[in-house]
N, C-alpha and C. Protein backbone atom coordinates (compact mmCIF):
# COMPACT_ATOMS: atom_id res chain seq x y z
N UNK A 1 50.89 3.74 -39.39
CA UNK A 1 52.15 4.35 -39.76
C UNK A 1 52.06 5.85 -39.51
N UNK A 2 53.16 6.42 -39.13
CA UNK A 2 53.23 7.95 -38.64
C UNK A 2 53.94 8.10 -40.23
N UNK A 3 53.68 9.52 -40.63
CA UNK A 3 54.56 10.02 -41.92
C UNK A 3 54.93 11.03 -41.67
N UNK A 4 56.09 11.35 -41.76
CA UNK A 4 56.46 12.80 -41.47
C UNK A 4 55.82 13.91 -41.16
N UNK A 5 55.51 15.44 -40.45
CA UNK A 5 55.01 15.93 -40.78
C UNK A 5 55.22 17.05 -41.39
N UNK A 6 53.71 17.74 -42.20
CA UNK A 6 54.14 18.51 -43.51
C UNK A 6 54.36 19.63 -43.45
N UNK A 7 54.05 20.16 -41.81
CA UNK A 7 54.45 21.64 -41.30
C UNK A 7 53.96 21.41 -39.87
N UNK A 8 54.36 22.35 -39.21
CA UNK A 8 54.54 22.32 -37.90
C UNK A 8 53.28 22.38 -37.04
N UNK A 9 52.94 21.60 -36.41
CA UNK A 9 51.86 21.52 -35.63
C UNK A 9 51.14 20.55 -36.25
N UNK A 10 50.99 19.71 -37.13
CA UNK A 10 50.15 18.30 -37.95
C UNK A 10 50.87 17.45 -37.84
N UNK A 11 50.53 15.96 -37.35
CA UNK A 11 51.09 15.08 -37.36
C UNK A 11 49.66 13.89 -38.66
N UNK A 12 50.60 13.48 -38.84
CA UNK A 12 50.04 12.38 -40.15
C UNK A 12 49.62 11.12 -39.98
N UNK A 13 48.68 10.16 -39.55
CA UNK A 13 48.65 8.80 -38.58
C UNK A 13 47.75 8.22 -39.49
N UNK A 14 48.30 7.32 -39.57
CA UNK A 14 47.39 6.21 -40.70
C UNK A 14 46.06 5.68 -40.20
N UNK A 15 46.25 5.91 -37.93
CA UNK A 15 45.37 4.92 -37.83
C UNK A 15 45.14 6.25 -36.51
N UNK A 16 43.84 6.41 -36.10
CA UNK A 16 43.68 7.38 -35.40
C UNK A 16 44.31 6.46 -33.43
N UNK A 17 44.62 5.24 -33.72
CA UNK A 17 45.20 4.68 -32.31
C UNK A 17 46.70 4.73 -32.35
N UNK A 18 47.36 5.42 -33.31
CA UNK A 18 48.97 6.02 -33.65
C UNK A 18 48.89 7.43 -32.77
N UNK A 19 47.80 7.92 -32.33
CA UNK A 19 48.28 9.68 -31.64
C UNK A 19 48.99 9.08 -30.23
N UNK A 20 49.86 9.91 -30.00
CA UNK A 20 50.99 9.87 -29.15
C UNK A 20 50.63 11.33 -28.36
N UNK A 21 51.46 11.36 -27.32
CA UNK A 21 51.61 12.63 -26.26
C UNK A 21 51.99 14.10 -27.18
N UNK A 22 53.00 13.98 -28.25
CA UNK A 22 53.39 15.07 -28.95
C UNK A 22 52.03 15.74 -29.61
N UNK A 23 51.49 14.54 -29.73
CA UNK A 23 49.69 15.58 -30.94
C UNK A 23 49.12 16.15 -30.52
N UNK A 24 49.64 16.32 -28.74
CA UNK A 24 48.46 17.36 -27.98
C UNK A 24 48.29 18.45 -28.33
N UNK A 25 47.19 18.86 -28.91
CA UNK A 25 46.91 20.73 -28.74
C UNK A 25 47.11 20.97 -30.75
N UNK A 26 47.88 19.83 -31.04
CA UNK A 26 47.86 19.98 -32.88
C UNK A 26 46.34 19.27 -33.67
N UNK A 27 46.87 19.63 -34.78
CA UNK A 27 46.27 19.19 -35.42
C UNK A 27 46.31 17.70 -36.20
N UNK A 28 45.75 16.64 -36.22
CA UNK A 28 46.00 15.18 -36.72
C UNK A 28 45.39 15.12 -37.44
N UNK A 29 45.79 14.10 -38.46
CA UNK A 29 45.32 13.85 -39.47
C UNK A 29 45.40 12.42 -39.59
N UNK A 30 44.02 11.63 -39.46
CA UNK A 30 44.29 10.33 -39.45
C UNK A 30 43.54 9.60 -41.14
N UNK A 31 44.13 8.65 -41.01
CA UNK A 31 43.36 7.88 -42.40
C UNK A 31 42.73 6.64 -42.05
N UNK A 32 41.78 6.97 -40.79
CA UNK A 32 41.01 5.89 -40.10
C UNK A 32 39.80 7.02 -40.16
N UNK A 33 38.38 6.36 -39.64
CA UNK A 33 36.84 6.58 -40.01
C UNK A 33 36.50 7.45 -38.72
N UNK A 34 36.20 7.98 -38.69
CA UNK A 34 35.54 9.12 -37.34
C UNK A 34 34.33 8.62 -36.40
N UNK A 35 34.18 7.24 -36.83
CA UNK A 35 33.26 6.71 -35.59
C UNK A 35 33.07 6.51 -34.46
N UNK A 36 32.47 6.20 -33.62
CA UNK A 36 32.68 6.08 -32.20
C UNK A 36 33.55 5.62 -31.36
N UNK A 37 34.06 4.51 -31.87
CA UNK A 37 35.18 3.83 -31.46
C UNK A 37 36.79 4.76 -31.65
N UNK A 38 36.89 5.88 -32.63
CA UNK A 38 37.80 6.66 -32.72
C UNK A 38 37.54 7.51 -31.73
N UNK A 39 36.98 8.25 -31.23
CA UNK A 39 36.94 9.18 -30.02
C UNK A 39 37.53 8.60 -28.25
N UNK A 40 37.51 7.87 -28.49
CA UNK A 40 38.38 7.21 -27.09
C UNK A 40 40.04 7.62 -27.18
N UNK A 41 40.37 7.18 -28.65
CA UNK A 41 41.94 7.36 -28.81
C UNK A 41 42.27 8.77 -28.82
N UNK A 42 41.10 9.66 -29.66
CA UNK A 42 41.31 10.95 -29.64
C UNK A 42 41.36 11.28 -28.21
N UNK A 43 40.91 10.80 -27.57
CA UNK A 43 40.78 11.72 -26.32
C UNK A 43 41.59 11.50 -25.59
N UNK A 44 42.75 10.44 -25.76
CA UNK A 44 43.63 10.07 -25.20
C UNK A 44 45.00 11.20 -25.11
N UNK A 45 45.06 11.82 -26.18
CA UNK A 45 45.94 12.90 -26.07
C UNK A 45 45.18 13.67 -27.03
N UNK A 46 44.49 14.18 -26.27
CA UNK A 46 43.24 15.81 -27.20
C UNK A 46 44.03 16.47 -28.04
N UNK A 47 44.12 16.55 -29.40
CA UNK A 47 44.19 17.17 -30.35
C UNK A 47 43.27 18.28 -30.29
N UNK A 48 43.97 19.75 -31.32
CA UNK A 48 43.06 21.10 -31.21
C UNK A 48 42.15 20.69 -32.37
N UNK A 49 42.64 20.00 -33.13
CA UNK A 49 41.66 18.94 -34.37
C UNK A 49 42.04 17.75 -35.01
N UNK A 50 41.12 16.87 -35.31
CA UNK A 50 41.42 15.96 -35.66
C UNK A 50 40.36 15.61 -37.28
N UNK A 51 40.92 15.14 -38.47
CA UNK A 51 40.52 14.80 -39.53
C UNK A 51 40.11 13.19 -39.44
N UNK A 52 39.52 13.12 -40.15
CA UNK A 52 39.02 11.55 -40.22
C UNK A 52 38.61 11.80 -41.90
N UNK A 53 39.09 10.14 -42.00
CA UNK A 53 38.19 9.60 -43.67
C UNK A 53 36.41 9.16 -43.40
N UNK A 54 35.86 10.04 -43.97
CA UNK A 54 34.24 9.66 -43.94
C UNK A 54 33.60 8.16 -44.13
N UNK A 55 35.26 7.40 -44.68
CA UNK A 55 34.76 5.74 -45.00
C UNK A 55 33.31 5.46 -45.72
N UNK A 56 32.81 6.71 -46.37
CA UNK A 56 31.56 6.73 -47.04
C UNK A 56 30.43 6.72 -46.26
N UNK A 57 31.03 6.78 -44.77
CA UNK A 57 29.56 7.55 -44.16
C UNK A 57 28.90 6.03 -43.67
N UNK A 58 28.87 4.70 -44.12
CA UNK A 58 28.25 3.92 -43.26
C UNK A 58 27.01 3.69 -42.90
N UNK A 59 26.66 2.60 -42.27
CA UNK A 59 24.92 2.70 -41.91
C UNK A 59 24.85 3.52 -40.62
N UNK A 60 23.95 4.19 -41.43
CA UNK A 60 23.43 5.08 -39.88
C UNK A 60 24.62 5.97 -39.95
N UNK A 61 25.25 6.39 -40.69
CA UNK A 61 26.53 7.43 -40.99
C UNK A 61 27.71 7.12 -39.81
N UNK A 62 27.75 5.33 -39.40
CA UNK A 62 28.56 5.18 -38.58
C UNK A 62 29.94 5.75 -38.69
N UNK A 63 30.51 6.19 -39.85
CA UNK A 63 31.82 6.37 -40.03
C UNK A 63 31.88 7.82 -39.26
N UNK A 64 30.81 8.90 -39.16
CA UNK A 64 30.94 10.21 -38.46
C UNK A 64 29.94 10.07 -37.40
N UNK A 65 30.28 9.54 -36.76
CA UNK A 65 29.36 9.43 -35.05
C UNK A 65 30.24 9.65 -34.54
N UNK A 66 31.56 10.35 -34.16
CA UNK A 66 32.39 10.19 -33.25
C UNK A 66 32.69 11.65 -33.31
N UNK A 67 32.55 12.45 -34.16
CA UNK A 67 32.53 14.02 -35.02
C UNK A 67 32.22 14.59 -33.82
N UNK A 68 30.74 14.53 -32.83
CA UNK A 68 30.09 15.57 -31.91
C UNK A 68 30.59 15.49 -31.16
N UNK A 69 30.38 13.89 -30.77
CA UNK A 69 31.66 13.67 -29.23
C UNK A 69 32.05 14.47 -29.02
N UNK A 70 33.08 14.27 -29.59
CA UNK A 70 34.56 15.19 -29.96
C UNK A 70 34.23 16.60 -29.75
N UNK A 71 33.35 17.74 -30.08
CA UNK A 71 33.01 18.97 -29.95
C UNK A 71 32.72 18.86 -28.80
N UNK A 72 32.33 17.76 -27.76
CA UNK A 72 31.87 18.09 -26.44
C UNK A 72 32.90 18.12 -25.74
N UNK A 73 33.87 17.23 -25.98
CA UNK A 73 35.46 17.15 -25.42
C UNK A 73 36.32 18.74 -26.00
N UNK A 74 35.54 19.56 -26.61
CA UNK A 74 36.60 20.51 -27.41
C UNK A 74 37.23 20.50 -28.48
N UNK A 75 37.31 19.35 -28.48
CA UNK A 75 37.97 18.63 -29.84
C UNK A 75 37.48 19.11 -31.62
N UNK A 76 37.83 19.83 -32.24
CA UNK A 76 37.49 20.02 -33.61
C UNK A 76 37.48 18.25 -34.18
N UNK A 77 36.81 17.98 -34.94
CA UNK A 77 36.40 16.86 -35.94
C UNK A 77 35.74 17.01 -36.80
N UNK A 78 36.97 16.32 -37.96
CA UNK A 78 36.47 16.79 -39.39
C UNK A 78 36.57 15.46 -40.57
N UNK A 79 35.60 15.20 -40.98
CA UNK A 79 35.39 14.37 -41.77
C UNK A 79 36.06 14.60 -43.09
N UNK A 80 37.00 13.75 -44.20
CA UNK A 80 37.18 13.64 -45.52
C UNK A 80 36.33 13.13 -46.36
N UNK A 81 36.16 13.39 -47.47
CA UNK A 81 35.68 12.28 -48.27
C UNK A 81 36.73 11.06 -48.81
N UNK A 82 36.26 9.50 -48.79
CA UNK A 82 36.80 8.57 -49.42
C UNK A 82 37.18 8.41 -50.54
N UNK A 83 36.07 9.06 -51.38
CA UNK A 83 36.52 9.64 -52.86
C UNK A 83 37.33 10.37 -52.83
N UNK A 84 37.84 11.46 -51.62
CA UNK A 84 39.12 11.68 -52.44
C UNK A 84 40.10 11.61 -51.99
N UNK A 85 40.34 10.91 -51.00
CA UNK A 85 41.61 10.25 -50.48
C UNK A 85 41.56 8.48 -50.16
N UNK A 86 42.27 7.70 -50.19
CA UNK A 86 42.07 6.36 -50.02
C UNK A 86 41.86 5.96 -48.26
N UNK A 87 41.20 5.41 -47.98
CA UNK A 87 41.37 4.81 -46.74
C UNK A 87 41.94 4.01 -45.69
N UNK A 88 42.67 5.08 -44.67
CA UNK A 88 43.59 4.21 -44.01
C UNK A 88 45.20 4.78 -44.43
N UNK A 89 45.08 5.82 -45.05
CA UNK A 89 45.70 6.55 -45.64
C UNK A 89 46.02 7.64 -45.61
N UNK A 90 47.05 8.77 -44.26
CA UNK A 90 46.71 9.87 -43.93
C UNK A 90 47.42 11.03 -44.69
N UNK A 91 48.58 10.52 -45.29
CA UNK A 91 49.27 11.67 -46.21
C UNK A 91 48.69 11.78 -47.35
N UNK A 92 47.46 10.67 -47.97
CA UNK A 92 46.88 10.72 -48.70
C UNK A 92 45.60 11.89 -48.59
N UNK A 93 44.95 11.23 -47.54
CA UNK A 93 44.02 12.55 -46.80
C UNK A 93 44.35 13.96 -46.58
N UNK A 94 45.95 14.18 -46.23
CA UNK A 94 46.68 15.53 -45.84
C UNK A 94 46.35 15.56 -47.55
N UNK A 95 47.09 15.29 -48.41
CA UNK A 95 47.30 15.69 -50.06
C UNK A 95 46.25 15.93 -50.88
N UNK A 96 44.97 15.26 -50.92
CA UNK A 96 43.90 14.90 -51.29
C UNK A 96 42.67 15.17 -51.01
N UNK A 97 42.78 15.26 -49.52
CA UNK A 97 41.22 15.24 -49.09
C UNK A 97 40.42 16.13 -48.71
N UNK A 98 39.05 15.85 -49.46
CA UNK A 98 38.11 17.07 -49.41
C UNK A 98 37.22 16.93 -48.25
N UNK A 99 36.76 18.26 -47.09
CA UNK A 99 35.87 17.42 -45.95
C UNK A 99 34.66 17.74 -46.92
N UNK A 100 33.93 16.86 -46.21
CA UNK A 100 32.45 16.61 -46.09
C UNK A 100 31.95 16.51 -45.09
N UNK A 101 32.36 17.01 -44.17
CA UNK A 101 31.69 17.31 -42.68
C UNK A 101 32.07 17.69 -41.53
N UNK A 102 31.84 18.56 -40.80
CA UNK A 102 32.39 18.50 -39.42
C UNK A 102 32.05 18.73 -38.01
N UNK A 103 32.10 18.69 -36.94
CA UNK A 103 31.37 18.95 -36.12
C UNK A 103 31.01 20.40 -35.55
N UNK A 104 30.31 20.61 -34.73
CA UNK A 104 30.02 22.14 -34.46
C UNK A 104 31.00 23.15 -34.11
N UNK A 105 32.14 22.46 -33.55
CA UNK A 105 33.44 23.48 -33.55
C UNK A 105 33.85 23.70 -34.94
N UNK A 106 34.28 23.08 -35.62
CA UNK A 106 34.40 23.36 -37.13
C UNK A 106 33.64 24.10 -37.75
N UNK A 107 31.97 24.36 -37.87
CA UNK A 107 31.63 24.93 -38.17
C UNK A 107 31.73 26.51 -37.08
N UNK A 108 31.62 26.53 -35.84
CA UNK A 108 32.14 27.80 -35.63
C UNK A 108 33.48 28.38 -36.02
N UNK A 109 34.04 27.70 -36.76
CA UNK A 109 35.53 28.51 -36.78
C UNK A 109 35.76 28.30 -38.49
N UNK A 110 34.40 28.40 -39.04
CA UNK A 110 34.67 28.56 -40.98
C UNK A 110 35.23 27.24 -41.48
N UNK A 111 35.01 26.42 -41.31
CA UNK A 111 35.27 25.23 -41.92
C UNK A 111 33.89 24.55 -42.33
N UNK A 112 34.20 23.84 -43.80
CA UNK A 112 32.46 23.45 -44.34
C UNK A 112 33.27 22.31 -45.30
N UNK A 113 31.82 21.92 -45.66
CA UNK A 113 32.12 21.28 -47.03
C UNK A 113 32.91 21.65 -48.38
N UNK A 114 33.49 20.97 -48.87
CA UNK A 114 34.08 21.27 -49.99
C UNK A 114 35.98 22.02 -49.56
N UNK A 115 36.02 22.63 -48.64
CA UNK A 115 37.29 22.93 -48.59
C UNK A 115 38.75 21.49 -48.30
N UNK A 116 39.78 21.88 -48.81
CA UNK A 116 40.82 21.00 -48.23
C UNK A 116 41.26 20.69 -47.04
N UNK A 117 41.56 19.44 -47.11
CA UNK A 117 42.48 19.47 -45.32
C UNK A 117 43.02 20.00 -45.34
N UNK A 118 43.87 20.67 -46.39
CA UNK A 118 45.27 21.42 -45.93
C UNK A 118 44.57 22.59 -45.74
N UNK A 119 43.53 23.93 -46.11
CA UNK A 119 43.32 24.56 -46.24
C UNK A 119 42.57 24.28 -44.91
N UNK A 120 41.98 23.46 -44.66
CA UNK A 120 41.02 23.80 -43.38
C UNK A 120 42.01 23.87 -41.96
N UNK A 121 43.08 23.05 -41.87
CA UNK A 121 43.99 22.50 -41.00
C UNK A 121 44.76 24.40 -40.87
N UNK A 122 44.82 24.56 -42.00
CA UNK A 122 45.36 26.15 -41.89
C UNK A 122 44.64 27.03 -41.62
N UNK A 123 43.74 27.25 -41.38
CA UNK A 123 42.53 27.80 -41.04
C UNK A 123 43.05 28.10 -39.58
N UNK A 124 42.89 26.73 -38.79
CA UNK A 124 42.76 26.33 -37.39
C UNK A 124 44.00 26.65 -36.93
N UNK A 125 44.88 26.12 -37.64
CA UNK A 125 45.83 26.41 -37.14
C UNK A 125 46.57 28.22 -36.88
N UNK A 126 46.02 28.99 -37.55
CA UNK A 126 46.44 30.09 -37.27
C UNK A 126 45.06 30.70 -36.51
N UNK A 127 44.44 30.14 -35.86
CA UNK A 127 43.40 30.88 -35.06
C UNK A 127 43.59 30.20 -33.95
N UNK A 128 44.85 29.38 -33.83
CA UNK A 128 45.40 28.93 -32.05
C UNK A 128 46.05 30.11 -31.86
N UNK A 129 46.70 31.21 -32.68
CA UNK A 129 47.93 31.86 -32.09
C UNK A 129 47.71 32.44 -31.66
């Protein structure tokens, strides 16, 4: 499900295989797991970042294997925690969610643990302009 979005340049996708042609160059916010299998869709129309639910990280932290990829493509990727948004769930994640991880573009551009999506998404987003 797409949900409105909550300001200009974020689109909201329940499922990271919902990004469309418009998410290019924004920021997404999906309420699907950042694993490997998500980086194909991302890359399908490159987002300037993309959020993912950590799905608790997984064996072998399968839920964020798809995080570096993504920095090699350019792509910002940023992990939520499950605890604090539900899964599969992206306005929940936009409202809720705390990262717990992200890949090396994220960390070059001040994004860490403990901050909000909304706060990190704003971050990024005013260091496109």
């Amino acid at each position: 499900m797409r949900h409105p979005s909550p300001q200009s340049g974020v689109a909201l996708i329940d499922s990271i295989t919902e990004i469309q042609p418009q998410d290019r160059g924004g920021v997404v916010v999906a309420g699907s797991h950042g694993g490997a299998s998500a980086t194909a869709y991302a890359l399908a129309h490159p987002p300037l970042a993309a959020f993912f639910n950590d799905a608790g990280g997984g064996k072998d932290d399968a839920g964020l294997s798809g995080l570096e990829p993504l920095a090699q493509a350019g792509i910002v990727a940023i992990a939520y925690s499950h605890r604090s948004a539900r899964i599969g769930e992206a306005l929940d994640g936009w409202q809720n969610g705390i990262v717990t991880a992200c890949n090396s573009l994220g960390v070059a551009q001040g994004i860490g643990a403990g901050m909000s999506v909304r706060d990190a998404a704003a971050k990024l987003l005013s260091g496109r302009r």
